[in-house]
Protein backbone atom coordinates (compact mmCIF):
# COMPACT_ATOMS: atom_id res chain seq x y z
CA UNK A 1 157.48 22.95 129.84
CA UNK A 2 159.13 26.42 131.60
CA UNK A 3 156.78 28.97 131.96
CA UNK A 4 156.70 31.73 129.25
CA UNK A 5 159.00 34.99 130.20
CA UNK A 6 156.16 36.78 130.58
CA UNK A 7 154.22 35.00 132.75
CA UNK A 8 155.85 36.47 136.11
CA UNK A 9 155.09 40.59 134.61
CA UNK A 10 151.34 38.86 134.45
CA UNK A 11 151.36 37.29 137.52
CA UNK A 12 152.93 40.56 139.11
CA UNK A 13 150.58 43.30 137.73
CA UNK A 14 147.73 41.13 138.52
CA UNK A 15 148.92 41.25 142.43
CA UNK A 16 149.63 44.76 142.29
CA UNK A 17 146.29 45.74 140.92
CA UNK A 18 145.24 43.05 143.88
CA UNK A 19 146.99 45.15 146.45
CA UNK A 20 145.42 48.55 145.16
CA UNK A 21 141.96 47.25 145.27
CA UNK A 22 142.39 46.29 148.99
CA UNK A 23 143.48 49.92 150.52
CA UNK A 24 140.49 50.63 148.55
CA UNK A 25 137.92 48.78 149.86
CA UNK A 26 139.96 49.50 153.43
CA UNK A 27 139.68 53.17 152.79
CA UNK A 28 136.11 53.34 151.08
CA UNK A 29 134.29 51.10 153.39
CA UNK A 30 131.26 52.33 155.28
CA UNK A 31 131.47 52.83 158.30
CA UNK A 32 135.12 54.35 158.39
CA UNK A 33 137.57 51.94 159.04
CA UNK A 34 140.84 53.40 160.63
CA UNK A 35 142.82 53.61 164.37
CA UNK A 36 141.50 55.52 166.64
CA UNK A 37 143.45 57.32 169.55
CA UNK A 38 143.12 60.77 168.95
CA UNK A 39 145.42 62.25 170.94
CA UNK A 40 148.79 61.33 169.20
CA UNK A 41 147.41 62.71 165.60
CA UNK A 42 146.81 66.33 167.30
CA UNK A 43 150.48 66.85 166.17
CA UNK A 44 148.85 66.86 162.57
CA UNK A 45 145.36 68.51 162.84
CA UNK A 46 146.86 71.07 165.07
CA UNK A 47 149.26 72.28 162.88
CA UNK A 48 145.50 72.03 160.16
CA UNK A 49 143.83 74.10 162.71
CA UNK A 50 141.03 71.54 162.86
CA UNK A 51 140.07 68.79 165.80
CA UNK A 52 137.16 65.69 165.14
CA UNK A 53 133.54 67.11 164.77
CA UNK A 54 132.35 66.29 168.42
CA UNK A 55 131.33 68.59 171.17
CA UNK A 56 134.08 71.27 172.60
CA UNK A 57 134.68 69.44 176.16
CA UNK A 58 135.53 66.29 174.46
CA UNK A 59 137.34 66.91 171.02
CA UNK A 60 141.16 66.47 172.95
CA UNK A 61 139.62 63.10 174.09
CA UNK A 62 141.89 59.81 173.29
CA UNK A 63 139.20 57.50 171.54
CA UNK A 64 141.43 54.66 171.39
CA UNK A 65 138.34 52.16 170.62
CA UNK A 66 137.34 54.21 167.34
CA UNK A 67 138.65 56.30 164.27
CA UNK A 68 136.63 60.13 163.88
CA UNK A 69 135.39 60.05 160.31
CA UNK A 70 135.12 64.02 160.21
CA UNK A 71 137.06 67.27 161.47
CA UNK A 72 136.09 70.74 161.55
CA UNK A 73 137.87 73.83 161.93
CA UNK A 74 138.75 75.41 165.21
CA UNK A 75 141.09 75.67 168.27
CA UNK A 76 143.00 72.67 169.99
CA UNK A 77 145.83 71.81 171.92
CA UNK A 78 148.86 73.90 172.93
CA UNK A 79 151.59 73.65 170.69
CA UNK A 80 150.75 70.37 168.73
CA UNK A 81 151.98 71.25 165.44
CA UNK A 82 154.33 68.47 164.41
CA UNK A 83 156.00 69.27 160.70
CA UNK A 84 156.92 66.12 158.65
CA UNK A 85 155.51 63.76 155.40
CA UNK A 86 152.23 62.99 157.04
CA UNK A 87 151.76 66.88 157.31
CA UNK A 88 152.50 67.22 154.00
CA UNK A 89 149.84 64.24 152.49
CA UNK A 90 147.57 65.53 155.10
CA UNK A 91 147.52 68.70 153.45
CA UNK A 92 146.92 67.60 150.45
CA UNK A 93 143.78 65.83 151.29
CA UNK A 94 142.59 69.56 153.44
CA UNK A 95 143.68 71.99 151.07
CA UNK A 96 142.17 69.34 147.96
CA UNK A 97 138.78 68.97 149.96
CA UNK A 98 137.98 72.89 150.19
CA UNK A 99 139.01 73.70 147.05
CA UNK A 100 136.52 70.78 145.56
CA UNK A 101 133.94 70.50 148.34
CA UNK A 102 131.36 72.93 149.86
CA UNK A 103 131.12 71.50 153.03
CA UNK A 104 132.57 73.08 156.12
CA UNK A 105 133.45 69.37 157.54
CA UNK A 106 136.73 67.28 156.42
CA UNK A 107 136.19 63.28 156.13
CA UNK A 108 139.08 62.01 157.32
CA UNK A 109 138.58 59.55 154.59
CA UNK A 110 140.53 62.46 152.56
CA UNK A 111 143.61 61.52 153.80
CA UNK A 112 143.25 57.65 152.93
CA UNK A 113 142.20 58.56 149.33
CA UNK A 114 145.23 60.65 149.31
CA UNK A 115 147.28 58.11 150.18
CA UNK A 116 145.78 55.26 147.81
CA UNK A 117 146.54 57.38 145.02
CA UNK A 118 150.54 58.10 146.84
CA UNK A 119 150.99 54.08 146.58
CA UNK A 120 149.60 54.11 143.24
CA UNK A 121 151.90 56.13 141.96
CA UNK A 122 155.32 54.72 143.59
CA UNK A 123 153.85 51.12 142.95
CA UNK A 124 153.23 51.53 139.20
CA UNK A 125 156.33 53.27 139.00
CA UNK A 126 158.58 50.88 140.83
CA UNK A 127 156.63 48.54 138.00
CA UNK A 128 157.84 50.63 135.48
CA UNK A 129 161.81 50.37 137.40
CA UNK A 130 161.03 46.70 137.62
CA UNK A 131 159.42 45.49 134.26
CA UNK A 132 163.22 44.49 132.71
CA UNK A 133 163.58 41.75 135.56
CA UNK A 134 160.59 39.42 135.42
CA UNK A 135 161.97 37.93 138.49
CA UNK A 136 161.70 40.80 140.74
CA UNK A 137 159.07 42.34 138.84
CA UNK A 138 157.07 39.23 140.52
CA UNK A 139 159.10 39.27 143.74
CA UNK A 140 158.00 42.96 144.31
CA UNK A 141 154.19 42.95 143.64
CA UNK A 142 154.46 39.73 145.77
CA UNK A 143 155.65 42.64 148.86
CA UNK A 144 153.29 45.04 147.50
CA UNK A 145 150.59 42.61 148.09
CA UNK A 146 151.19 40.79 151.21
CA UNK A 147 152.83 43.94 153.01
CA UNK A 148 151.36 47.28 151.56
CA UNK A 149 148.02 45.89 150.91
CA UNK A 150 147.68 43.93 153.61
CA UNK A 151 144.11 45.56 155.61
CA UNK A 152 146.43 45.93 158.83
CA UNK A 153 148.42 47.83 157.39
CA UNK A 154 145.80 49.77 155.31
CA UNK A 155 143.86 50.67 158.53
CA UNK A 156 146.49 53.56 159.01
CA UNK A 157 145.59 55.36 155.79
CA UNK A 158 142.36 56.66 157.21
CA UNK A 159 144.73 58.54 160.06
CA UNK A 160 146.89 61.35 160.68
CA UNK A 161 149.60 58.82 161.71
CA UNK A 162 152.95 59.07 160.20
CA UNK A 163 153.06 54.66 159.48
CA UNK A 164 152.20 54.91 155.83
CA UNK A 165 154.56 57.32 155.12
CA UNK A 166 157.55 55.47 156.98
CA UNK A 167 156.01 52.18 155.29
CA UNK A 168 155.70 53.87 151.67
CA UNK A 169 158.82 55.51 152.09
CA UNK A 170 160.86 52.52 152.84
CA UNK A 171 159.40 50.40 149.92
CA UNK A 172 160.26 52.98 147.79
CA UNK A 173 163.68 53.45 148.69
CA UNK A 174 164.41 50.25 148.54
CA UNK A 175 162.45 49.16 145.18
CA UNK A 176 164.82 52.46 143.58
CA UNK A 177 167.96 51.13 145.25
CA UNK A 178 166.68 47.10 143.77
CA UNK A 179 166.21 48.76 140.04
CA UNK A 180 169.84 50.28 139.78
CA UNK A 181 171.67 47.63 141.34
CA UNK A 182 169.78 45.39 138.83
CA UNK A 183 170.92 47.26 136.29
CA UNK A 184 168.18 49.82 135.52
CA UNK A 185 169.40 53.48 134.35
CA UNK A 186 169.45 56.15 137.11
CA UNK A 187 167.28 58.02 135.79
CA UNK A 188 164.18 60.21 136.47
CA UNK A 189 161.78 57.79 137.35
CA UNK A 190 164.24 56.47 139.38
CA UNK A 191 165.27 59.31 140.96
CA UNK A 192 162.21 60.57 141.74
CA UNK A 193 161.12 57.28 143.37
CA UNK A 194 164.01 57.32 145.24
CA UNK A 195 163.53 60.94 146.28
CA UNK A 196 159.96 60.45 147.29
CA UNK A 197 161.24 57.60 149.81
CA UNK A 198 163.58 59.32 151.38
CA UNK A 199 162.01 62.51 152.15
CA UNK A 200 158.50 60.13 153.05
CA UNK A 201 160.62 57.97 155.21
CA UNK A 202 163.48 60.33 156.98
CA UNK A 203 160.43 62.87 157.60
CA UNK A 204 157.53 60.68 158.50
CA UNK A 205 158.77 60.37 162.48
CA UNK A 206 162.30 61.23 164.63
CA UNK A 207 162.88 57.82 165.41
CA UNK A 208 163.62 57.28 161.40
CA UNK A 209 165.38 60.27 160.15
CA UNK A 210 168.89 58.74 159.66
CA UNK A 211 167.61 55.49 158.38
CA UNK A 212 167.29 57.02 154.23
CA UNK A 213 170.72 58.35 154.92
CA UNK A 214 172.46 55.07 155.99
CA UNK A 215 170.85 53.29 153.23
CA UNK A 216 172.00 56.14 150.24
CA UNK A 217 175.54 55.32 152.20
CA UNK A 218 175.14 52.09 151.76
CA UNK A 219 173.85 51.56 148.09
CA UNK A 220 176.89 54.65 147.28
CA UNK A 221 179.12 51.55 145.31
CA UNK A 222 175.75 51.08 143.24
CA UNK A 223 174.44 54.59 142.67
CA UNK A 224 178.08 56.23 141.91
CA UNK A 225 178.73 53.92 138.98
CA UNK A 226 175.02 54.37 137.53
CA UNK A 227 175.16 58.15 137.44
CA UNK A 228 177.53 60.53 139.66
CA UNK A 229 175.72 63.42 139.87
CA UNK A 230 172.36 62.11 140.85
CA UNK A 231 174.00 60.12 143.38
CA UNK A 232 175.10 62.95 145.05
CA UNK A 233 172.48 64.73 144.98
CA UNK A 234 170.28 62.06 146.50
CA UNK A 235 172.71 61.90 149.52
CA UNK A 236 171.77 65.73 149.72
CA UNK A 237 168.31 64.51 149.55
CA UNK A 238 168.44 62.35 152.71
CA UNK A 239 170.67 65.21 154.62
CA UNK A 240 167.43 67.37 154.79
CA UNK A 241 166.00 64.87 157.37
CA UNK A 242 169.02 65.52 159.54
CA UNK A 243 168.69 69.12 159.18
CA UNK A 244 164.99 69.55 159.77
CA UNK A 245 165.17 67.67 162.78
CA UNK A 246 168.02 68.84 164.32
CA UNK A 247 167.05 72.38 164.16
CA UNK A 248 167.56 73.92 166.76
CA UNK A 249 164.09 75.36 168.52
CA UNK A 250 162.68 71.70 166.92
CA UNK A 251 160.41 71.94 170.55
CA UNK A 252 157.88 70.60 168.31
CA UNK A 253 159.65 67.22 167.49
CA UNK A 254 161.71 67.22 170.23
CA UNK A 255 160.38 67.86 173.33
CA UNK A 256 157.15 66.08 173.43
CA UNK A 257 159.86 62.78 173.42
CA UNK A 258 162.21 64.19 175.57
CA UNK A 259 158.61 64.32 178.09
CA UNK A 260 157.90 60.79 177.44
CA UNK A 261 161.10 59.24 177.93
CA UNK A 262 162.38 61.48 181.46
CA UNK A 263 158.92 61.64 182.97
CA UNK A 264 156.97 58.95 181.42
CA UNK A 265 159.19 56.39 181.69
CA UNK A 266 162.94 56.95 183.52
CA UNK A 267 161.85 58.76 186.23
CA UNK A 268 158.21 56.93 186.57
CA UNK A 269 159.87 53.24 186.57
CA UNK A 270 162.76 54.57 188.98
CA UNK A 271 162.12 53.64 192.56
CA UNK A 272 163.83 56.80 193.47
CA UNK A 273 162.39 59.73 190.89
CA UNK A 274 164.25 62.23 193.32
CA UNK A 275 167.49 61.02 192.90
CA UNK A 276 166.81 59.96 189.07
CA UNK A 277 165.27 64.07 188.45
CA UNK A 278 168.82 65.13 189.52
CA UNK A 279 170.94 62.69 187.47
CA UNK A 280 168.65 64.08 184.33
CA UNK A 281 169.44 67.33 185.14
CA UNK A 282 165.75 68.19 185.94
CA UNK A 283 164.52 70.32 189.10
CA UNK A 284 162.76 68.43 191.87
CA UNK A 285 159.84 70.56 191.23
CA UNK A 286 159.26 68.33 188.37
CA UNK A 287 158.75 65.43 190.86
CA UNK A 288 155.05 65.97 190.95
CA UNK A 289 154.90 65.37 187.46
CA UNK A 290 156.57 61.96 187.44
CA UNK A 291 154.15 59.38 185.00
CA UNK A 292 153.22 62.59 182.56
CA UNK A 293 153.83 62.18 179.32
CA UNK A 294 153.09 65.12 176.22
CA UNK A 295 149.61 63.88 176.28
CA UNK A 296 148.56 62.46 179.60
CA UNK A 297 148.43 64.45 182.90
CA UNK A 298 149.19 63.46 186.26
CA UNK A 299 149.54 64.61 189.38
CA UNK A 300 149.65 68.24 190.06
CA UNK A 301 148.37 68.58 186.04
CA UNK A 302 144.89 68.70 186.72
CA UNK A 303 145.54 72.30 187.71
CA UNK A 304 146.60 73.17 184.40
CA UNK A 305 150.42 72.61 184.33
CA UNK A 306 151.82 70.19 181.67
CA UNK A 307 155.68 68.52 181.52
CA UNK A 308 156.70 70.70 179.09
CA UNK A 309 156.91 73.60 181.75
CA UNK A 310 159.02 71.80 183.89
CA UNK A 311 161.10 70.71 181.75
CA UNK A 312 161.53 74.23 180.55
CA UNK A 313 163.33 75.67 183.66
């Protein structure tokens, strides 16, 4: 006997509500579960103004073997402010915890509550996209479950890493695109599911900010057809990416990877960094600083010079 019609939406919204409940027992759980190198997340407190609730000498400190469960206020790093999507949930979760809250710390559980309800919302409404096609309703709380809600992947919610809104932002994208080349209406919960992805995706990290644009291209002989207008205005959409990081003055995004890759890497795996400084265009005063990267000194460094300086001249 074939299965009833419905059985797959049953099957799917029991899996979804599956997935959910895992980022929140990820999130929730005592003691904080998370990632825990500090140093590559000052790009988000900094711009905050806040750095983990431990004593002065050691709050720029890479803890690599645990996550800080609480921030407070105060100064850190030169120039670590990093603008993007994870600023943007991060905020949320700051702003959202001293407007509620009286107390002067923030739980970095703040942001992983913040993001639980994020994937709530594009889940159930890629659900809502989905629920015509029984067979991809079931297809995509299958992904929802086994990749989204998978505790690996939940362990970055309780960060100020940019990997849940690159991961969130590329299932939405793609669950949108699914819906209208299925046949669902372009319309505003589409569009605003497909929004959300691209501007979570092409903002969450450099290395990404073309990808929503290539896939709008892409899915163009789909969206024109379902609705002209908001077609074009979600390629607009995934232009901001390109315009926010191409900026020019984007020091912020820029130059911490233009450190890692000419100093960190080139000119540190070279077994001449003289003659491989020159063919980068970079002064041989920066030789002394061959291995730095934006957050690990070396050499000369100790005296309070950083890569950036060199690479400056």
């Amino acid at each position: 006997m074939p299965p009833a019609p419905r059985l797959p939406i049953v099957l799917g919204v029991l899996l979804v509500l599956a997935a959910l409940a895992r980022m929140a027992v990820v999130v929730t759980h005592e003691p904080m579960l998370g990632y825990g190198d500090q140093a590559d997340m000052q790009r988000v407190t900094g711009c905050l103004g806040i750095h983990p609730d431990v004593p002065a000498a050691e709050k720029l400190k890479p803890r690599p073997d645990e996550p800080m469960p609480s921030y407070v206020s105060g100064a850190v790093d030169e120039e670590p402010c990093s603008f993007g999507s994870e600023l943007a949930i991060a905020s949320v979760a700051f702003y959202s915890h001293r407007w509620f809250a009286a107390e002067p710390k923030f739980p970095l559980k703040w942001v992983g509550i913040t993001k639980v309800f994020l994937a709530a919302f594009l889940i159930g409404a890629a659900c809502v996209l989905l629920f015509p096609f029984p067979g991809a309703f079931l297809l995509h709380a299958v992904t929802a479950f086994a990749i989204l809600g998978d505790p690996f992947t939940s362990l970055w919610m309780n960060t100020f890493y940019a990997e849940i809104p690159t991961f969130l932002g590329a299932y939405a994208i793609v669950a949108a695109l699914t819906a209208v080349s299925l046949g669902a209406r372009l319309g505003a919960v589409a569009m605003t599911v497909l929004v959300v992805g691209i501007l979570l995706l092409g903002l969450s990290k450099i290395q990404f900010f073309l990808l929503p644009l290539a896939l709008v291209v892409l899915a163009l002989p789909v969206l024109l057809p379902a609705d002209r207008r908001c077609a074009l205005a979600a390629l607009v959409v995934a232009l901001l990416p390109c315009a926010v990081f191409l900026a020019p003055g984007k020091k912020g995004v820029l130059a911490p990877n233009r450190m890692d890759t000419y100093l960190g890497a080139l000119a540190w795996s070279s077994d001449k960094p003289r003659e491989t400084l020159a063919r980068l265009g970079l002064p041989q005063t920066c030789e002394p600083l061959v291995g730095a990267t934006a957050f690990r000194r070396t050499g000369r460094l100790s005296g309070g010079r950083r890569p950036r300086s060199c690479l400056s001249t």
